[in-house]
Protein backbone atom coordinates (compact mmCIF):
# COMPACT_ATOMS: atom_id res chain seq x y z
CA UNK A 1 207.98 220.25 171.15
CA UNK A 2 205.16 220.20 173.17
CA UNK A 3 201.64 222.74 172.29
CA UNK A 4 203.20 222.57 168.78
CA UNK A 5 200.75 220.90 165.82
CA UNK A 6 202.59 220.76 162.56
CA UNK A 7 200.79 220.14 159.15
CA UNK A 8 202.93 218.30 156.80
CA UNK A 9 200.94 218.35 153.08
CA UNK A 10 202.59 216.39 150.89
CA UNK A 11 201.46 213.93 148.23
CA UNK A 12 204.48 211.16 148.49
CA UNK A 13 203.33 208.48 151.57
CA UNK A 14 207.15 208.16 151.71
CA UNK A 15 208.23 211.28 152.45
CA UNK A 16 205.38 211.87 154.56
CA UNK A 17 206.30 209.22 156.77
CA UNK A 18 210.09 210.13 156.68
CA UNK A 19 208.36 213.56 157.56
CA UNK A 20 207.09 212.38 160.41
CA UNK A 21 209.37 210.68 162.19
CA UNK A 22 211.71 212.96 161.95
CA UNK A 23 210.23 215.41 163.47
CA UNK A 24 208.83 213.37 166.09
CA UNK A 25 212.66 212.82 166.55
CA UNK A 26 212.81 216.43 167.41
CA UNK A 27 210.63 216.27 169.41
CA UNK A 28 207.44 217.63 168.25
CA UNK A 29 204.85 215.25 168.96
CA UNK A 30 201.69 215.94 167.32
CA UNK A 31 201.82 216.40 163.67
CA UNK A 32 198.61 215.82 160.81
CA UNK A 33 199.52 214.21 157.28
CA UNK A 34 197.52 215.32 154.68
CA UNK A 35 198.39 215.05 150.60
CA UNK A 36 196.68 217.43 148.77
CA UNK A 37 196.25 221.39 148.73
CA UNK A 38 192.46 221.40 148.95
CA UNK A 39 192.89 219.06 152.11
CA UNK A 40 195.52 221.30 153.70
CA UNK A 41 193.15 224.09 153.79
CA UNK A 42 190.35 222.29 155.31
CA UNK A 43 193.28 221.06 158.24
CA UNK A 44 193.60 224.33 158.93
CA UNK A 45 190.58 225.26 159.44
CA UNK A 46 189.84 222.05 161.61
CA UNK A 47 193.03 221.95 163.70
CA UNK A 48 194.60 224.92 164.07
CA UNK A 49 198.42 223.78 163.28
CA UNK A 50 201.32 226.12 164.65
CA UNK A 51 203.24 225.47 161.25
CA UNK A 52 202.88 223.96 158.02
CA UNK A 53 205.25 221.96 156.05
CA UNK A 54 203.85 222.38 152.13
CA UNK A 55 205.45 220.56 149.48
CA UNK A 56 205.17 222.85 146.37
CA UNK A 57 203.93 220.08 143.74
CA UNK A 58 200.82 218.95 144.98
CA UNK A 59 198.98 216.87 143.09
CA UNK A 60 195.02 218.06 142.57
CA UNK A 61 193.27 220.94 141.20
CA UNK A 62 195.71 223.84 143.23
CA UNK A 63 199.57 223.08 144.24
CA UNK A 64 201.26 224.18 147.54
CA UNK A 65 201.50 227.68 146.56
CA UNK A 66 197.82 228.00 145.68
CA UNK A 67 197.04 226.57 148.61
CA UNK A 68 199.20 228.79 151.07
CA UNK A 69 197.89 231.89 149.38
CA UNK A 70 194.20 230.24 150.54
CA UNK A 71 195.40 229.66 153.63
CA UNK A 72 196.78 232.98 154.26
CA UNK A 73 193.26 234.48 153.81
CA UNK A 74 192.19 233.22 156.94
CA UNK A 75 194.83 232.67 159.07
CA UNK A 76 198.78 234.09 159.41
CA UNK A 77 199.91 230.07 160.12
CA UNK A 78 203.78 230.18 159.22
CA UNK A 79 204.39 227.51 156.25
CA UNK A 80 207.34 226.35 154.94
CA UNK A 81 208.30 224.71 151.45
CA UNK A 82 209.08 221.87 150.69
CA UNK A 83 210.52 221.53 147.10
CA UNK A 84 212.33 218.88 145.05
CA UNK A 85 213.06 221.62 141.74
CA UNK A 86 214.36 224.92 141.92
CA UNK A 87 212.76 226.65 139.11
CA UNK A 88 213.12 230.25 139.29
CA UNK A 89 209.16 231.09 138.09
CA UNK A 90 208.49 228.70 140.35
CA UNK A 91 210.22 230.39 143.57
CA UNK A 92 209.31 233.78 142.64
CA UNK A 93 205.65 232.40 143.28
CA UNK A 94 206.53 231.00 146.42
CA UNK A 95 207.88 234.32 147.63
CA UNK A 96 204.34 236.01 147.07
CA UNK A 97 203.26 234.01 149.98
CA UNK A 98 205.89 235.21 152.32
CA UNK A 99 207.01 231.85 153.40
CA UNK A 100 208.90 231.40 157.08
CA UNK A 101 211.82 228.94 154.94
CA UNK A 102 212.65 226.33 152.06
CA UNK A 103 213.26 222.91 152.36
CA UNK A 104 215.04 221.15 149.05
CA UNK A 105 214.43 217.43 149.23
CA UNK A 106 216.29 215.20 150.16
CA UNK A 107 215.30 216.96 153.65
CA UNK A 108 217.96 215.87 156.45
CA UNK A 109 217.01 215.61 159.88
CA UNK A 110 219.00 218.54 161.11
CA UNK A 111 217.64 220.73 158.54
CA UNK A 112 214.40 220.14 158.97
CA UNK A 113 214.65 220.57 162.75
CA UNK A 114 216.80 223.92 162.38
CA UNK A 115 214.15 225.54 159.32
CA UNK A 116 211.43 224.50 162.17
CA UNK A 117 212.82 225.96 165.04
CA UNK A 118 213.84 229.33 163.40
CA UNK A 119 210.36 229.27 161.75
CA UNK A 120 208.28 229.10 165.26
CA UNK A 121 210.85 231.55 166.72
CA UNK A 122 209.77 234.01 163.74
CA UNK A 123 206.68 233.63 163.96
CA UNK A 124 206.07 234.13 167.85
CA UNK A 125 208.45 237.71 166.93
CA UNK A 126 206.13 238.48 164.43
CA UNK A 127 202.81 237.56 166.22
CA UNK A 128 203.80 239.84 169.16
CA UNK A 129 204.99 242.42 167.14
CA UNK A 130 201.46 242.52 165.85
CA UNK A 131 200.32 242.85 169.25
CA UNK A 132 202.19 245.59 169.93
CA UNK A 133 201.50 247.21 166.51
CA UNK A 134 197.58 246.22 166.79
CA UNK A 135 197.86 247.79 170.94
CA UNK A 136 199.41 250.68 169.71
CA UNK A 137 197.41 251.63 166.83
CA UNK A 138 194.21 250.77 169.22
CA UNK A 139 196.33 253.42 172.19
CA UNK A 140 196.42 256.34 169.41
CA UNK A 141 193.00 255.87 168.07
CA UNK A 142 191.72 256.30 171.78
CA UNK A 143 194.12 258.76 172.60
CA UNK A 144 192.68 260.80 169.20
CA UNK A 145 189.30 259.91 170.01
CA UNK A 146 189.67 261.47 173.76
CA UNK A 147 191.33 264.45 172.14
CA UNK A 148 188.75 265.38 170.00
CA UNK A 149 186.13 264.24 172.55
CA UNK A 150 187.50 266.59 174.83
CA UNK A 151 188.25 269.47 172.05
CA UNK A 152 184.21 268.89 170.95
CA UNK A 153 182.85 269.45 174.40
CA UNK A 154 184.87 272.41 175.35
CA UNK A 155 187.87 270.93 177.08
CA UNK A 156 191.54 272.73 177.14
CA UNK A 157 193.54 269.89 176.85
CA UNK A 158 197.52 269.96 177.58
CA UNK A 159 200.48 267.70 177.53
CA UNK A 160 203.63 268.09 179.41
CA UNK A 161 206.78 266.75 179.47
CA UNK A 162 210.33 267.80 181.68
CA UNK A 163 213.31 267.95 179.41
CA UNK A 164 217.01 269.01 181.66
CA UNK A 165 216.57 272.31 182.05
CA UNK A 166 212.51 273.15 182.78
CA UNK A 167 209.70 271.36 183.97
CA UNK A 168 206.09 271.34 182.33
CA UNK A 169 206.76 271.58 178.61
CA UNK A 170 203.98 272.12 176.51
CA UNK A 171 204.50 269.62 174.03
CA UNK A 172 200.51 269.37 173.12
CA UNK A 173 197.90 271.99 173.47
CA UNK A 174 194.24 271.94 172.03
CA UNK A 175 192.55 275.27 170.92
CA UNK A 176 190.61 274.73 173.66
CA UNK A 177 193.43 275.85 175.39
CA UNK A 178 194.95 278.59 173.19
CA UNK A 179 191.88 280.05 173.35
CA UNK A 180 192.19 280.40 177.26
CA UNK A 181 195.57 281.62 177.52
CA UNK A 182 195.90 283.58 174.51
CA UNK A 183 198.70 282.17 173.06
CA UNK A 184 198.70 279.86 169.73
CA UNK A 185 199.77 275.76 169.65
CA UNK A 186 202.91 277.10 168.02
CA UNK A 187 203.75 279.47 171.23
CA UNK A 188 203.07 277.37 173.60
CA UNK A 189 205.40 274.15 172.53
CA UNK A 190 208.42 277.04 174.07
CA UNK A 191 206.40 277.67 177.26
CA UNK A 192 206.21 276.00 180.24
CA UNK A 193 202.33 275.82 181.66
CA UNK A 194 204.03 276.85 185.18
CA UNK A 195 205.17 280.05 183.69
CA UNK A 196 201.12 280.70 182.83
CA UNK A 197 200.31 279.76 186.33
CA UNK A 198 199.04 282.23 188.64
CA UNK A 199 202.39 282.72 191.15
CA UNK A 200 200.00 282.04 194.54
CA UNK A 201 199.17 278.75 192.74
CA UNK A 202 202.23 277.47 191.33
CA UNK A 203 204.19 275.66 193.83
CA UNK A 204 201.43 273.56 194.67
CA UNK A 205 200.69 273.03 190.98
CA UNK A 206 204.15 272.18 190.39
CA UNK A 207 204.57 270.04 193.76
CA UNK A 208 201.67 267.77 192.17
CA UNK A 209 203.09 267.96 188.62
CA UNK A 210 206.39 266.44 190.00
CA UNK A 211 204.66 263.70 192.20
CA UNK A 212 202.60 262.65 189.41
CA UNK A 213 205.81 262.34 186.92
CA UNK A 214 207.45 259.61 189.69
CA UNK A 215 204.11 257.34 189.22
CA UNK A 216 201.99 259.06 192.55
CA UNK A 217 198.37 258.69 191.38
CA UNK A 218 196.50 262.45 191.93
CA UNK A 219 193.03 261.63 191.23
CA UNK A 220 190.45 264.36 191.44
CA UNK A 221 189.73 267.47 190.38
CA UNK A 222 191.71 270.72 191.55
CA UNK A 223 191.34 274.72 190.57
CA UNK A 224 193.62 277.16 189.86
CA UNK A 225 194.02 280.58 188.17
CA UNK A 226 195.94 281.35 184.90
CA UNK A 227 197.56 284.51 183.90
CA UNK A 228 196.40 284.69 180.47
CA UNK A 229 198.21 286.72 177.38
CA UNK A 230 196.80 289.89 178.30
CA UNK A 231 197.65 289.24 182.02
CA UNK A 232 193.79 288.69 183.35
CA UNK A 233 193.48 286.13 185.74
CA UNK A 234 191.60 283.07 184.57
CA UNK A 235 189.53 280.66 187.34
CA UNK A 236 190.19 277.57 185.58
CA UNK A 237 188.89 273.37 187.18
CA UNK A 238 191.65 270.88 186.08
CA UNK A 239 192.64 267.14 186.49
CA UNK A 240 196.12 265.38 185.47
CA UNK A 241 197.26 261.78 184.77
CA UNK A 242 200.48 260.48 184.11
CA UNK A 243 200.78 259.04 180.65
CA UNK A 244 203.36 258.56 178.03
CA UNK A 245 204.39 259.95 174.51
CA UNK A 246 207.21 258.58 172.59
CA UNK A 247 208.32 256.51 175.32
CA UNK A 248 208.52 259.41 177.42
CA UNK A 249 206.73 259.93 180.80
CA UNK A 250 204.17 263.10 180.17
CA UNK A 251 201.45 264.37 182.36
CA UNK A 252 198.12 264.87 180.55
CA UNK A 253 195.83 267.41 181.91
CA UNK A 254 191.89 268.10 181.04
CA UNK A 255 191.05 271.86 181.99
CA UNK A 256 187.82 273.69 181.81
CA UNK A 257 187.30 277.40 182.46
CA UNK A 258 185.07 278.01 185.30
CA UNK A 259 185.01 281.74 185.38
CA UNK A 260 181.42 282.20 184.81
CA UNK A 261 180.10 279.07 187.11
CA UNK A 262 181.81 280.89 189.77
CA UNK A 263 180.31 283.74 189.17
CA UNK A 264 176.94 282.08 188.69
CA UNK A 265 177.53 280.47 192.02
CA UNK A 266 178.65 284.12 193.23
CA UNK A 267 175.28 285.58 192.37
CA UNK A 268 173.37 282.38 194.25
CA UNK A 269 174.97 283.37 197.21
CA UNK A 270 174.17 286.72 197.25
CA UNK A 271 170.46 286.42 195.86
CA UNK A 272 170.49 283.93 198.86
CA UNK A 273 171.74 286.30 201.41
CA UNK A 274 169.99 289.19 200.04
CA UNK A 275 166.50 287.29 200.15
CA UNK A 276 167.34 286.40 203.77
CA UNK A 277 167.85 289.96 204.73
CA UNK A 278 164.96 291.14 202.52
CA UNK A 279 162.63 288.67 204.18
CA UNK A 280 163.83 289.84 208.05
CA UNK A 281 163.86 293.19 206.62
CA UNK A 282 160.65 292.65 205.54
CA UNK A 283 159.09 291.29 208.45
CA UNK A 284 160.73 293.55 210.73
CA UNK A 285 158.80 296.87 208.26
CA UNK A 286 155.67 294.73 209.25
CA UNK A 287 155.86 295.06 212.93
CA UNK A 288 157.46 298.24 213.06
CA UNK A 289 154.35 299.55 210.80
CA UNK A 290 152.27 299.15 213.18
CA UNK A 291 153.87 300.23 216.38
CA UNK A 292 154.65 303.29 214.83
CA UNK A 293 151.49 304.00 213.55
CA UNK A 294 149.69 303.58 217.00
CA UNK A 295 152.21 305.72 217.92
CA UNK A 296 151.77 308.30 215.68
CA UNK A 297 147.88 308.23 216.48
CA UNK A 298 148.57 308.58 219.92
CA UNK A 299 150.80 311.41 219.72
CA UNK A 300 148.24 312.90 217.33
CA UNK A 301 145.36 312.58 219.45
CA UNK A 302 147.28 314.26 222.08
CA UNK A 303 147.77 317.29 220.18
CA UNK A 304 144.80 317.94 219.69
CA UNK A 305 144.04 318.07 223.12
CA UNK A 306 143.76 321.42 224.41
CA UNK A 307 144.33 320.68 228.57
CA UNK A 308 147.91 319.37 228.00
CA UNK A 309 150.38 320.42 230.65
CA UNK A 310 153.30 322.89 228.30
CA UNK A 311 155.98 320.14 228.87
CA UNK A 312 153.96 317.12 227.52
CA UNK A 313 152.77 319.15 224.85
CA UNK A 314 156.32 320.36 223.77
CA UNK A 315 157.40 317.03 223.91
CA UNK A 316 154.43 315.52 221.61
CA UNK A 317 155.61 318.09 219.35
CA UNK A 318 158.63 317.20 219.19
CA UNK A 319 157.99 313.40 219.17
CA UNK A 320 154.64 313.37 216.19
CA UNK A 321 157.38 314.30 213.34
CA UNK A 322 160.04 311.92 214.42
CA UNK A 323 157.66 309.05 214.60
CA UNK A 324 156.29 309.96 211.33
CA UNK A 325 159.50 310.40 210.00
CA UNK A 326 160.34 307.29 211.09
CA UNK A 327 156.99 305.56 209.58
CA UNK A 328 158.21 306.84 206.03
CA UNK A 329 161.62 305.32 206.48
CA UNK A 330 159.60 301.91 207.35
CA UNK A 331 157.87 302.24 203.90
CA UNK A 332 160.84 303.44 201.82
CA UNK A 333 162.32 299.57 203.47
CA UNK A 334 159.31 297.78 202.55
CA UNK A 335 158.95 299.37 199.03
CA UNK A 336 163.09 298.34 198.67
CA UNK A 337 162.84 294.69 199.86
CA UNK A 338 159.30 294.20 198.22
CA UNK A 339 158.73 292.75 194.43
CA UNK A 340 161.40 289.59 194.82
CA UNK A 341 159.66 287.94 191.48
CA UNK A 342 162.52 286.95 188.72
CA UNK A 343 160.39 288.33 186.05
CA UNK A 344 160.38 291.59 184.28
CA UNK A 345 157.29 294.03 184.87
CA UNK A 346 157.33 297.67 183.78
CA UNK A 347 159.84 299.98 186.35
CA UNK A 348 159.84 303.67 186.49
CA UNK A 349 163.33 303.86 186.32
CA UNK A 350 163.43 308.05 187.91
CA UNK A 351 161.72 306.37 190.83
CA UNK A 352 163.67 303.85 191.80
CA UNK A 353 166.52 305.86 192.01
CA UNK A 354 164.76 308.60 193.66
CA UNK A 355 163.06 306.12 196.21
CA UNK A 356 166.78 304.59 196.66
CA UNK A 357 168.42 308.21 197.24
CA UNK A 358 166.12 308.58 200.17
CA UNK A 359 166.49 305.38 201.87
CA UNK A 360 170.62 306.22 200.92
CA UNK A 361 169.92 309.91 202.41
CA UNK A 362 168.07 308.71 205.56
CA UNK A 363 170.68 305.07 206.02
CA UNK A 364 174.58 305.61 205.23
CA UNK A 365 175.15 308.74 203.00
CA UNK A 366 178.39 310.29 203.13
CA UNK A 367 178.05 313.49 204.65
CA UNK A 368 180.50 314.88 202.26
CA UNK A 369 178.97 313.44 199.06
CA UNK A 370 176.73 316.05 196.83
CA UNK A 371 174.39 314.29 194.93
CA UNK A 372 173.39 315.68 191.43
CA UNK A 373 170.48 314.80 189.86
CA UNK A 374 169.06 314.84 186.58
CA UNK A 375 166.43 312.71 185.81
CA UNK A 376 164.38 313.20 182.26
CA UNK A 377 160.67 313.53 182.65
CA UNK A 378 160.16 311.45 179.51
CA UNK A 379 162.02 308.34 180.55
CA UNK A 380 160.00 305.38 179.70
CA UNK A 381 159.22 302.44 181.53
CA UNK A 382 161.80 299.76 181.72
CA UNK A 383 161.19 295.95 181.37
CA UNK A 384 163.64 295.06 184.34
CA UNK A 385 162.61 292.98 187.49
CA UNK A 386 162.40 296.44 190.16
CA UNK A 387 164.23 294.16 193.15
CA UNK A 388 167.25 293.39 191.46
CA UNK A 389 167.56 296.76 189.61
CA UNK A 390 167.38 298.34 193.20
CA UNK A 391 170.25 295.97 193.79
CA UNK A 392 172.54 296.92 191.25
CA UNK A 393 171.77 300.40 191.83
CA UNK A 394 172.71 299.98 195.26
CA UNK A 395 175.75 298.44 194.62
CA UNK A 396 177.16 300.65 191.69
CA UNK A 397 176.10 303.73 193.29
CA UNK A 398 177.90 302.68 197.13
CA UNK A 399 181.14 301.58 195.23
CA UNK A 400 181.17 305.17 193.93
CA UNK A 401 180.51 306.41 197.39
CA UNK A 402 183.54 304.55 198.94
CA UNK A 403 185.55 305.49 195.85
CA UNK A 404 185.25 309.08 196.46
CA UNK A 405 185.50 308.75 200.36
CA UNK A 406 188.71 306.83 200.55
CA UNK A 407 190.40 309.16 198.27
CA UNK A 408 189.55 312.46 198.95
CA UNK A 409 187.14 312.03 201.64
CA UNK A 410 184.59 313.99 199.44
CA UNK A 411 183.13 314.05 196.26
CA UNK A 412 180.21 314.45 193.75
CA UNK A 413 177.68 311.94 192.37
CA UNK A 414 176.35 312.42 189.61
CA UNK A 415 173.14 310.03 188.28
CA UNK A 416 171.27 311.24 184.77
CA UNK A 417 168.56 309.36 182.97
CA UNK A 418 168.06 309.58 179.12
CA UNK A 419 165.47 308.11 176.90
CA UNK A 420 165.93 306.46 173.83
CA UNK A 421 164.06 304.83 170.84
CA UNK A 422 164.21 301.19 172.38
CA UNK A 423 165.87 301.59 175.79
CA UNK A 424 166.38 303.65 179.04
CA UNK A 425 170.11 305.08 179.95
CA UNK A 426 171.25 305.17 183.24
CA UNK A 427 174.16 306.95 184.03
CA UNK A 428 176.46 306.88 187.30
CA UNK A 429 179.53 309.31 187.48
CA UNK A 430 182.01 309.46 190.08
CA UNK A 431 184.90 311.99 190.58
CA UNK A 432 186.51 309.63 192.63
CA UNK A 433 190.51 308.17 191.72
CA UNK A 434 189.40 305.87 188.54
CA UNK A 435 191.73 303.17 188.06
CA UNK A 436 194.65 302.32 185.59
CA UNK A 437 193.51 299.94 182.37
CA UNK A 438 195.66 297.16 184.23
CA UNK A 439 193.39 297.29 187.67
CA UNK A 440 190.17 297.65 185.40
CA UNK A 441 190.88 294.31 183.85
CA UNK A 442 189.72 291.93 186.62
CA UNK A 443 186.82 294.24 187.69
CA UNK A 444 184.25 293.01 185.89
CA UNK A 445 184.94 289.60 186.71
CA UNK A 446 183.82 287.08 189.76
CA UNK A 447 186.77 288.47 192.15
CA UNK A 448 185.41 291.63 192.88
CA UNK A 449 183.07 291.56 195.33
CA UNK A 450 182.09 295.11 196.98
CA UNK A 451 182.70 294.75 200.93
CA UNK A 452 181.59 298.28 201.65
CA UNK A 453 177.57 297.66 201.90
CA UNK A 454 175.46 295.59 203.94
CA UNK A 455 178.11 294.13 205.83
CA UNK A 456 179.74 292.36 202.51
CA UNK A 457 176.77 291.29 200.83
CA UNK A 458 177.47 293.40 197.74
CA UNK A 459 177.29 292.19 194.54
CA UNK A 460 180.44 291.98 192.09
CA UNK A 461 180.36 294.03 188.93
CA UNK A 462 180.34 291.23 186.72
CA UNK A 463 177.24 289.51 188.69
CA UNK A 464 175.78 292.95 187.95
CA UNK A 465 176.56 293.24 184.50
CA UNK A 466 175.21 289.88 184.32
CA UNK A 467 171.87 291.03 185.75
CA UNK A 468 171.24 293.81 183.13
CA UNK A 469 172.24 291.47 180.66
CA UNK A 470 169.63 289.16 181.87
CA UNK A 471 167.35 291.64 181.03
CA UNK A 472 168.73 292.31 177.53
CA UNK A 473 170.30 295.11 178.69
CA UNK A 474 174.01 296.21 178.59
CA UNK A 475 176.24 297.55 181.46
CA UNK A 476 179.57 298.93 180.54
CA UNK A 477 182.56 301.27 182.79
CA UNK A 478 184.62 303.49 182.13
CA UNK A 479 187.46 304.30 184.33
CA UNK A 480 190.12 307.05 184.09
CA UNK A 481 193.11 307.37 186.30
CA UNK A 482 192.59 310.59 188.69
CA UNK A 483 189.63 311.24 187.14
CA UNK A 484 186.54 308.91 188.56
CA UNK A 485 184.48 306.32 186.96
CA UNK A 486 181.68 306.28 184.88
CA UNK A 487 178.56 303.54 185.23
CA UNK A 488 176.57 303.44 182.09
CA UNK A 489 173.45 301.23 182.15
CA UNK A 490 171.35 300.60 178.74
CA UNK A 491 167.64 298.91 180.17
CA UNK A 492 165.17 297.69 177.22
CA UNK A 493 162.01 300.13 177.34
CA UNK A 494 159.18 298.49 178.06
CA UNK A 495 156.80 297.33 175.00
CA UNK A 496 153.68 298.56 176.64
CA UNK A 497 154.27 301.95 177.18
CA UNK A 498 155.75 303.17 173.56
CA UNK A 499 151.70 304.25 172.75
């Protein structure tokens, strides 16, 4: 048969030859001769065979068996013996080396031929088999090593599979991924990850999950929201690829929780708009500055004048307060948009709020919002960066505003400043509607953006609470149905001013 090199080792030049010709009869062509053990296992070594033909006594130092254990230590060649006893010691040793067949001489041609054929047939089984053992074994140990790649660097990893009655099985889930959804490896294998899907999200999620299961290739990266175990809503970036498990199709999915780069991406945006409007805000205090102020001289230097006409000098009466009044306003906006540095200096925390109040009183207060204030004379100084703690004051303290507005049209506002050992208190209180301990869930997260102020460029609670904690400081809420809302902010006290 042609590509096939047989080694015949046997010590009898007859039989060799007889050997030999019959299998050339057979049709395999190439074959090597060799009479000795310590020869066959240099053959080997030098040309490769496809089988071996060992005779069991060899004459030498090692006999066939000896030899085909050698052999076997370096290569998985089939060999078959060739024998003229039947000893039993003798064939017990021979079935150590896991022979392919026997051959008990006098050898006839068809034997020979048939113990061949079935021989190479076995061995080409068992050779692929190996393949598919050694590409399996190599399949799990990267499929392991991805899993725990992925579980190492933070990724929820899920596999799904579609049995007759639902779609999406979890069959596999990584903590990773318990810890997301709040339910345990055990739980999920009875859930479908559809059911945890956020319902505005989970036809398309399932529309994908079904193309990918008939072989469509969805490469990329897509996002979606979660309804974890508690029922909170979790941003999460995934990707999917169709794969297989135990023969069956599955549809393997790496998933990262992006809850907090959205909300870091959130508070870009904003700083970015805010700056914007700070710097036109800014530049616009600059000009109006001074055209108010020559104003305010000129309507000053005419009354003093003592030869005015009694209508121009009512109306410079009436027109020297409102352009001063207006000149404050201008420096209450330039104090506000001022002081954009991202460090932390020293911030007199009562004047902040009292300098925001006014720019609130003179801008967009509610007509039918009373403001109560009291604000401890012993506050310290706060290590906070004064721009972006006039920002979350803003924000927290027009939230309450529109709170109390949209449900009773009315309302009180309550802001209080305490001093403690290490920190400064701030405190916000609303007797607006509150909200139920389902609605106050999300709040503090990236979806809740306040739309009231500055045309929508409010920040969310969470990017606030992530400001004071910036600062080492702590921002917490507490919300009761019917009842209003209260804004607690704890600021470090600055080091400098303790002596």
């Amino acid at each position: 048969m042609a590509g096939n090199l047989i080694l015949i080792v046997e010590d009898d030049a007859i039989i060799a030859s007889m050997l030999h010709g019959m299998l050339l009869d057979a049709g395999y062509r190439e074959s090597v001769v060799v009479p000795s053990g310590e020869a066959a296992i240099e053959a080997v070594a030098t040309h490769s065979p496809t089988l071996v033909l060992m005779d069991i006594k060899l004459a030498g130092q090692i006999d066939g068996v000896a030899a085909a254990q050698r052999i076997h230590e370096v290569c998985d060649v089939p060999i078959v013996y060739l024998t003229a006893y039947a000893e039993d010691q003798l064939l017990e040793r021979a079935k150590a080396s896991a022979p392919y067949g026997y051959l008990v001489k006098p050898v006839s041609e068809r034997e020979l031929k048939a113990t061949v054929e079935m021989a190479l047939y076995r061995s080409g089984l068992d050779r692929k088999l190996a393949e598919s053992e050694r590409a399996l074994r190599e399949a799990h140990e990267l499929s392991t090593a991805l899993l725990e790649l992925g579980g190492r660097s933070g990724e929820a990893i899920v596999m799904l599979q579609d049995d007759d009655h639902r779609e999406g099985l979890c069959i596999y889930a990584n903590e990773s991924f318990s810890r997301i959804s709040g339910f345990s490896a055990g739980e999920l294998q009875e859930v479908s990850l559809f059911e945890l899907i956020h319902p505005r999200d989970r036809a398309v999620a399932l529309r994908d999950h079904q193309r990918r299961m008939k072989g469509e290739d969805l490469s990329g990266y897509t996002e979606m929201t979660l309804m974890n175990r508690g029922g909170q809503e979790v941003l999460i970036e995934c990707t999917f690829a169709r794969s297989y498990f135990r023969g069956v199709p599955s549809d393997v999915g790496y998933l990262r929780e992006i809850s907090t780069r959205r909300m870091a991406e959130e508070q870009r945006l904003v700083d970015d708009r805010f700056l914007a409007l700070g710097n036109l805000t800014a530049g616009i205090c600059r000009a109006l500055d001074g055209h108010l102020s020559a104003v305010s001289e000129c309507c000053e230097a005419l009354a003093a004048a003592t030869d005015l006409p009694c209508e121009i000098e009512e109306l410079v009466h009436v027109a020297l307060p409102h352009a001063k009044h207006c000149s404050a306003f201008v420096q209450i906006l330039r104090e506000y948009v001022d002081d954009h540095d991202e460090a932390g200096f020293p911030v007199d925390v009562n004047q902040a709020i009292e300098t925001l109040l006014e720019l609130r009183s003179i801008t967009c207060a509610p007509v039918n919002i009373h403001v109560k204030k009291l604000l401890r004379t012993d506050v310290p100084l706060a290590s906070v960066n004064g721009y972006r703690f006039r920002q979350v004051l803003l924000n927290l303290i027009t939230n309450a505003d529109y709170a109390m507005m949209q449900s009773n049209s009315a309302g009180t506002l309550s802001i209080s400043t305490e001093s403690h050992s290490d920190f400064v208190r701030v405190m916000i209180v609303d007797d607006g509607p509150g909200v139920t301990a389902g609605q106050a869930d999300g709040l503090l997260g990236p979806s809740m953006l306040s739309t009231v102020m500055l045309g929508g460029l409010g920040l969310s609670l969470g990017v606030c609470r992530n400001i004071v904690e910036s600062w080492g400081g702590t921002l917490s809420v507490e919300w009761l149905p019917g009842k209003g809302s209260t804004y607690r902010i704890d600021l470090p006290a600055d080091k400098g001013d303790s002596d």
